[in-house]
Protein backbone atom coordinates (compact mmCIF):
# COMPACT_ATOMS: atom_id res chain seq x y z
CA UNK A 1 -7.66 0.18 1.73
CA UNK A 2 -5.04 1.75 -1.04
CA UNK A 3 -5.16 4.26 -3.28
CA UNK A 4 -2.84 5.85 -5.47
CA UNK A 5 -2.13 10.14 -6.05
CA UNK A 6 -0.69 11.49 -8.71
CA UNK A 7 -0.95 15.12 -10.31
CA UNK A 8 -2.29 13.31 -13.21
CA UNK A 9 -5.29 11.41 -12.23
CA UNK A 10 -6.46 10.73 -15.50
CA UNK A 11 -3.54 9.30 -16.97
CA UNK A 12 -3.30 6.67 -13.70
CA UNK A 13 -6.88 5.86 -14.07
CA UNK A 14 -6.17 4.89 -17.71
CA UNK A 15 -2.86 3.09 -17.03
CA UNK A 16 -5.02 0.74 -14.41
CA UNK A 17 -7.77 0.42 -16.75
CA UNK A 18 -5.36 -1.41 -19.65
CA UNK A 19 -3.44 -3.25 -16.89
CA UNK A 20 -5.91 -4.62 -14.93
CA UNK A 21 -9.03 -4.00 -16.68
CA UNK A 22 -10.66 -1.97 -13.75
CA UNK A 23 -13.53 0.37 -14.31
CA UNK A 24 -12.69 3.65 -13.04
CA UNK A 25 -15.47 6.22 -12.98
CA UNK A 26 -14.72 9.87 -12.96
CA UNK A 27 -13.86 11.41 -9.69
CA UNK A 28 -16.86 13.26 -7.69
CA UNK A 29 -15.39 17.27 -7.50
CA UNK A 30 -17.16 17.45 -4.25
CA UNK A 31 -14.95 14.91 -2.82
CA UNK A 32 -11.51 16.14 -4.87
CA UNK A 33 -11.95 14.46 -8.07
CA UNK A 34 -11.32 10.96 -5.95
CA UNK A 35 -12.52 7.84 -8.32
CA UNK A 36 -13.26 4.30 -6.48
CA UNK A 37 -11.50 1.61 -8.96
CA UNK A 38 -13.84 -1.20 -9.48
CA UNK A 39 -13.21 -4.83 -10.37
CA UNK A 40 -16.32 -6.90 -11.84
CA UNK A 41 -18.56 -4.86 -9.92
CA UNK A 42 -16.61 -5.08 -6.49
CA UNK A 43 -14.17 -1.75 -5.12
CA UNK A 44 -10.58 -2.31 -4.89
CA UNK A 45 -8.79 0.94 -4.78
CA UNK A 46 -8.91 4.20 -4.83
CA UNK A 47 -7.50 7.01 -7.71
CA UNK A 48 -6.92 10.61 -6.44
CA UNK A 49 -5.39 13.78 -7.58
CA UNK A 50 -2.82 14.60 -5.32
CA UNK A 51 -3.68 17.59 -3.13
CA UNK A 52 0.02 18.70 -2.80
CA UNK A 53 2.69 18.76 -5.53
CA UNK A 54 5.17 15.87 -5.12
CA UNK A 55 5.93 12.11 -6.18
CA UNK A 56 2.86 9.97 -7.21
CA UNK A 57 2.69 7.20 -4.75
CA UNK A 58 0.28 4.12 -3.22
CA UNK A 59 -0.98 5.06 0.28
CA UNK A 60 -2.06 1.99 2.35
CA UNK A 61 -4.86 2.22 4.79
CA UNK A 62 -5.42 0.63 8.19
CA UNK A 63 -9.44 -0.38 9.17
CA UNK A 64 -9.33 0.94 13.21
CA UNK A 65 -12.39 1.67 14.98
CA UNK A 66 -11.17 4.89 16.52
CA UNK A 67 -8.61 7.09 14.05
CA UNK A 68 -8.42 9.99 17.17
CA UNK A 69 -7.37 7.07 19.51
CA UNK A 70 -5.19 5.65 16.99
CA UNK A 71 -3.81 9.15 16.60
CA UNK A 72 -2.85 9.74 20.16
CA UNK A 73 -1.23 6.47 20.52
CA UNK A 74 0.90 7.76 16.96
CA UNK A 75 2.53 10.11 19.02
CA UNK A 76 3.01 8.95 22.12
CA UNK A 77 5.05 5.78 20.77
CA UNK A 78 6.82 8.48 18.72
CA UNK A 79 5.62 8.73 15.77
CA UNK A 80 4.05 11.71 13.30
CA UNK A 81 0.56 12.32 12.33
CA UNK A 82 0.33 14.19 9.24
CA UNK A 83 -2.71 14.94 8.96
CA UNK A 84 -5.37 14.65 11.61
CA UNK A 85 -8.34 12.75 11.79
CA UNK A 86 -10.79 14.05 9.26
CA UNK A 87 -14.31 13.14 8.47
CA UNK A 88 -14.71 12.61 4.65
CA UNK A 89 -18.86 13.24 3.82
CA UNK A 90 -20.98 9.85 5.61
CA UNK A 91 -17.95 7.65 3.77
CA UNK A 92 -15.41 7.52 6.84
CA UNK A 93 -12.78 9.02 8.73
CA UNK A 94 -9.41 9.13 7.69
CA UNK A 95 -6.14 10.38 9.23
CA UNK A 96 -2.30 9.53 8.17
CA UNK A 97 0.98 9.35 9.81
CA UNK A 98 4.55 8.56 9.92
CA UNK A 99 5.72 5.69 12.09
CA UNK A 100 9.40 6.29 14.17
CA UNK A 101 11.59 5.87 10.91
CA UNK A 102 9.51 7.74 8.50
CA UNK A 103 7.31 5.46 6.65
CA UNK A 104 3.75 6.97 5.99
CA UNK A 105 0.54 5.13 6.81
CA UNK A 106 -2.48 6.17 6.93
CA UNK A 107 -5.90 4.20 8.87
CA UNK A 108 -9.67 4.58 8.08
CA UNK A 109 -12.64 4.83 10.34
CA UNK A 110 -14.96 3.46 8.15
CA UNK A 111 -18.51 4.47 7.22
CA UNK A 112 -20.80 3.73 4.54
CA UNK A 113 -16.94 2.85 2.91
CA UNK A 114 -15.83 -0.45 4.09
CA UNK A 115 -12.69 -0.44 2.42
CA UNK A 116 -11.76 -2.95 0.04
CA UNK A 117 -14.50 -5.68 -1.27
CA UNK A 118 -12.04 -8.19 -3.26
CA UNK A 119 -8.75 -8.97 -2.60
CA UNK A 120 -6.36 -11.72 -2.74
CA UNK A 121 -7.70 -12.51 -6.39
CA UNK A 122 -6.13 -11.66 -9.82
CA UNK A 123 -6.00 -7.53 -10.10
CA UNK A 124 -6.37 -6.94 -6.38
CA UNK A 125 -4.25 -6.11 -4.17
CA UNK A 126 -2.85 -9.30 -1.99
CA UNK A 127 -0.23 -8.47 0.33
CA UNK A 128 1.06 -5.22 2.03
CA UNK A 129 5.26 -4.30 3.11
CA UNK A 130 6.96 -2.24 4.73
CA UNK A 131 10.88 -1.70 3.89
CA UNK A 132 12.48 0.03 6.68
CA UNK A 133 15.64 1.30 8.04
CA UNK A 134 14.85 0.20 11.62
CA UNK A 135 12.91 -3.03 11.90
CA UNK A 136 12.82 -3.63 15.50
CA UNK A 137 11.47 0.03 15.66
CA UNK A 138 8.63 -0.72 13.58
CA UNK A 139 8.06 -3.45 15.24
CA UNK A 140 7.62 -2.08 18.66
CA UNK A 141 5.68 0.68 17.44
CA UNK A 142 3.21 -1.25 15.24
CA UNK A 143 2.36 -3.50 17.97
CA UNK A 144 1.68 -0.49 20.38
CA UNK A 145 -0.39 1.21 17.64
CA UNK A 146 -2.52 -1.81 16.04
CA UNK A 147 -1.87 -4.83 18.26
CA UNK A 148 -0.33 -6.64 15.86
CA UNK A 149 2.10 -9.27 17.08
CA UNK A 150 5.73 -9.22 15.19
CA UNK A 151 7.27 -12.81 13.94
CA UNK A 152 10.36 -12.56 12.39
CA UNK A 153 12.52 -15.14 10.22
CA UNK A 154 15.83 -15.39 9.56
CA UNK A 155 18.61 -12.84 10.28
CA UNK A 156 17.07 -9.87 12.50
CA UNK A 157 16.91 -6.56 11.71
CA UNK A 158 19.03 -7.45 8.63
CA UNK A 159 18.94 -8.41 5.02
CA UNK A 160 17.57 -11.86 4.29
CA UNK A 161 15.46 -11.29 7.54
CA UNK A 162 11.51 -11.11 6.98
CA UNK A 163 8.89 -10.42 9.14
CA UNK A 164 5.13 -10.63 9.43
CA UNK A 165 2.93 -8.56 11.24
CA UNK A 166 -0.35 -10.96 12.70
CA UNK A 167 -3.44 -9.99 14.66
CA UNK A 168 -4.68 -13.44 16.05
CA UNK A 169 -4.37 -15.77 13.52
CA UNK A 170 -4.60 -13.66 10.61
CA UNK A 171 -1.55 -12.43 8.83
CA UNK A 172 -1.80 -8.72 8.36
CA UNK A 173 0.96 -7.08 6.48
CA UNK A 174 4.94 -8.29 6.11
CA UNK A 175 8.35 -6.23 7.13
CA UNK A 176 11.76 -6.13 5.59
CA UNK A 177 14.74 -4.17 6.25
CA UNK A 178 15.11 -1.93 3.07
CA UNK A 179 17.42 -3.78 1.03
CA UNK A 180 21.07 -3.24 -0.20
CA UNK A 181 20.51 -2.07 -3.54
CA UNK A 182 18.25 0.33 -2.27
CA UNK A 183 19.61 3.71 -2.42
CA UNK A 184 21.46 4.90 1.47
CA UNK A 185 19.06 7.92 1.52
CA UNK A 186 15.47 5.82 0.06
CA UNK A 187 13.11 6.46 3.21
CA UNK A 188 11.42 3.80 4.56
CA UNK A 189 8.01 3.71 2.68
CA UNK A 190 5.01 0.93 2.88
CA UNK A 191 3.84 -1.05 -0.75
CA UNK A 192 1.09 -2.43 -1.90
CA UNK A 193 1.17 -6.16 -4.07
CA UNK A 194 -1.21 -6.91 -6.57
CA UNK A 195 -2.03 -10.47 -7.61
CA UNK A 196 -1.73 -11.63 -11.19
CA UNK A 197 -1.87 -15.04 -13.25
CA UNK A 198 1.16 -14.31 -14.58
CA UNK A 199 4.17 -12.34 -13.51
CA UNK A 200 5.93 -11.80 -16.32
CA UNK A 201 3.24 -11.22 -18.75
CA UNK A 202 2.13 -8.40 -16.47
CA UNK A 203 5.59 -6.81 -16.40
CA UNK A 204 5.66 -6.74 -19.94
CA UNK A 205 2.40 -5.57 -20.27
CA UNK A 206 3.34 -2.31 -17.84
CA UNK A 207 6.18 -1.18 -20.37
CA UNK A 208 3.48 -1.81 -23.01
CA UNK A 209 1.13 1.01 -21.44
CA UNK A 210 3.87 3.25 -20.89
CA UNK A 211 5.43 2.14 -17.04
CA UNK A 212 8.47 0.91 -16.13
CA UNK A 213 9.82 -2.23 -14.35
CA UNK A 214 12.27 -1.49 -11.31
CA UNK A 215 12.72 -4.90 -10.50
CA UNK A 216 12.40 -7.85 -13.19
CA UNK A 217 10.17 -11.11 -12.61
CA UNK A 218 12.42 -13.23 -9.70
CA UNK A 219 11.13 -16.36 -7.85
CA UNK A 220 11.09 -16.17 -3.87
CA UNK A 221 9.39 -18.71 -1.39
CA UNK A 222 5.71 -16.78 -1.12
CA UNK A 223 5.78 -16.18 -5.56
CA UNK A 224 7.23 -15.17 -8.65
CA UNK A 225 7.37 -10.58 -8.33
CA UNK A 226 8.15 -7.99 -9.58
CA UNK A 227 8.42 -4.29 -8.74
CA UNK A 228 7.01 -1.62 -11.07
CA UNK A 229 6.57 2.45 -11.50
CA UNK A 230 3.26 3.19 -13.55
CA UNK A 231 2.46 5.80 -15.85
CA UNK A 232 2.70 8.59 -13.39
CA UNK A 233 5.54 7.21 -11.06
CA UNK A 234 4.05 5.45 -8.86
CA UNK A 235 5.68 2.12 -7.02
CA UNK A 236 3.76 -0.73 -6.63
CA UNK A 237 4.34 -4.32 -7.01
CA UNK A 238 3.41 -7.92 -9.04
CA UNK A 239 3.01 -11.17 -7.70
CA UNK A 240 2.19 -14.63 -8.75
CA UNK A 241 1.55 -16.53 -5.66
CA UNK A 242 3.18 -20.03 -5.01
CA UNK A 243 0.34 -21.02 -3.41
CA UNK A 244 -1.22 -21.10 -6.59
């Protein structure tokens, strides 16, 4: 799951409605004003006012079984929960954390809210990353946390290095060390990438709506991205996929 906070829910909810054409209902109050984004029909994120003041920002969400579990083994491979497991109404339980080097994550017991229904397609999210300042950290402590087994590429714990995070066969989430032109002091955050036909007519169409593009269209090995601030400030990212 993903969602994105902001102190201006409104204005995010219409930024994603022109960019991606999702239909984003009003938030119920009894639940904070939190919307589920909807794409032909099917959920795909989440829009919430953000409960304290501070940057807008995508949160990604983990599907575990057991968020208390989860919790304990947080800090005991030294990590930082942030907020403690908390049942949200029948829909789930959530909780959120920081892993060794500081990037925030959160995980969801679900409910009657599965999480995500499309992804992978146009205007849904397809790929999760982490940047961090400590890969083989993250590494270590992911796999302790979630199970997930660690292959890396290239140079390790460096840039040019990548790394994807796997549970059996199925590729989970990918890992970078946060790169050069990244600001010393950036923390190490996770991102969310959503799918599009066409990279650059995307980007243009963010400056269009009234966001920003961080990082112009480039070509890599898995697509053509691109990384973008919305309306509010938010981070996320654009990709094309090579894979067609």
């Amino acid at each position: 799951w993903q969602d994105q906070s902001s102190d201006d829910a409104a204005k995010a909810a219409e930024f994603y409605r022109q960019l991606f054409g999702w239909d984003i209902p009003p938030g119920d109050p009894n639940f904070g004003g939190y919307s589920n984004a909807s794409l032909n029909g099917r959920i795909v994120a989440g829009i919430s006012p953000q409960m304290q003041p501070g940057p807008a920002y995508w949160a990604v969400y983990v599907n575990v079984g057991d968020a208390g579990a989860v919790a304990d083994l947080v800090t005991s491979n030294g990590g930082q929960v942030f907020v403690e497991p908390l049942q949200v109404g029948e829909f789930g339980t959530m909780a959120v954390f920081a892993d060794p080097a500081g990037a925030a994550i959160g995980v969801w017991q679900p409910g009657t809210h599965k999480g995500a229904e499309v992804r992978n397609e146009p205007r849904a999210v397809c790929w999760y990353e982490l940047l961090t300042g400590d890969v083989e950290a993250a590494a270590r402590f992911y796999s302790a946390v979630f199970g997930w087994e660690a292959r890396s590429h290239g140079p390790s714990g460096g840039p040019g290095g990548y790394t994807e995070f796997r549970l059996g066969d199925k590729m989970i989430a990918g890992m970078m060390a946060k790169p050069p032109m990244m600001p010393a002091d950036a923390p190490s955050a996770w991102g969310v990438y959503f799918a599009v036909d066409d990279t650059d007519a995307a980007a243009a169409r963010v400056t269009e709506i009234g966001g920003r593009v961080v990082v112009p269209p480039t070509d890599t090995p898995p697509g053509r991205f691109a990384v973008c601030a919305d309306s509010t400030g938010a981070f996320f990212n654009l990709l094309k996929s090579s894979r067609g």
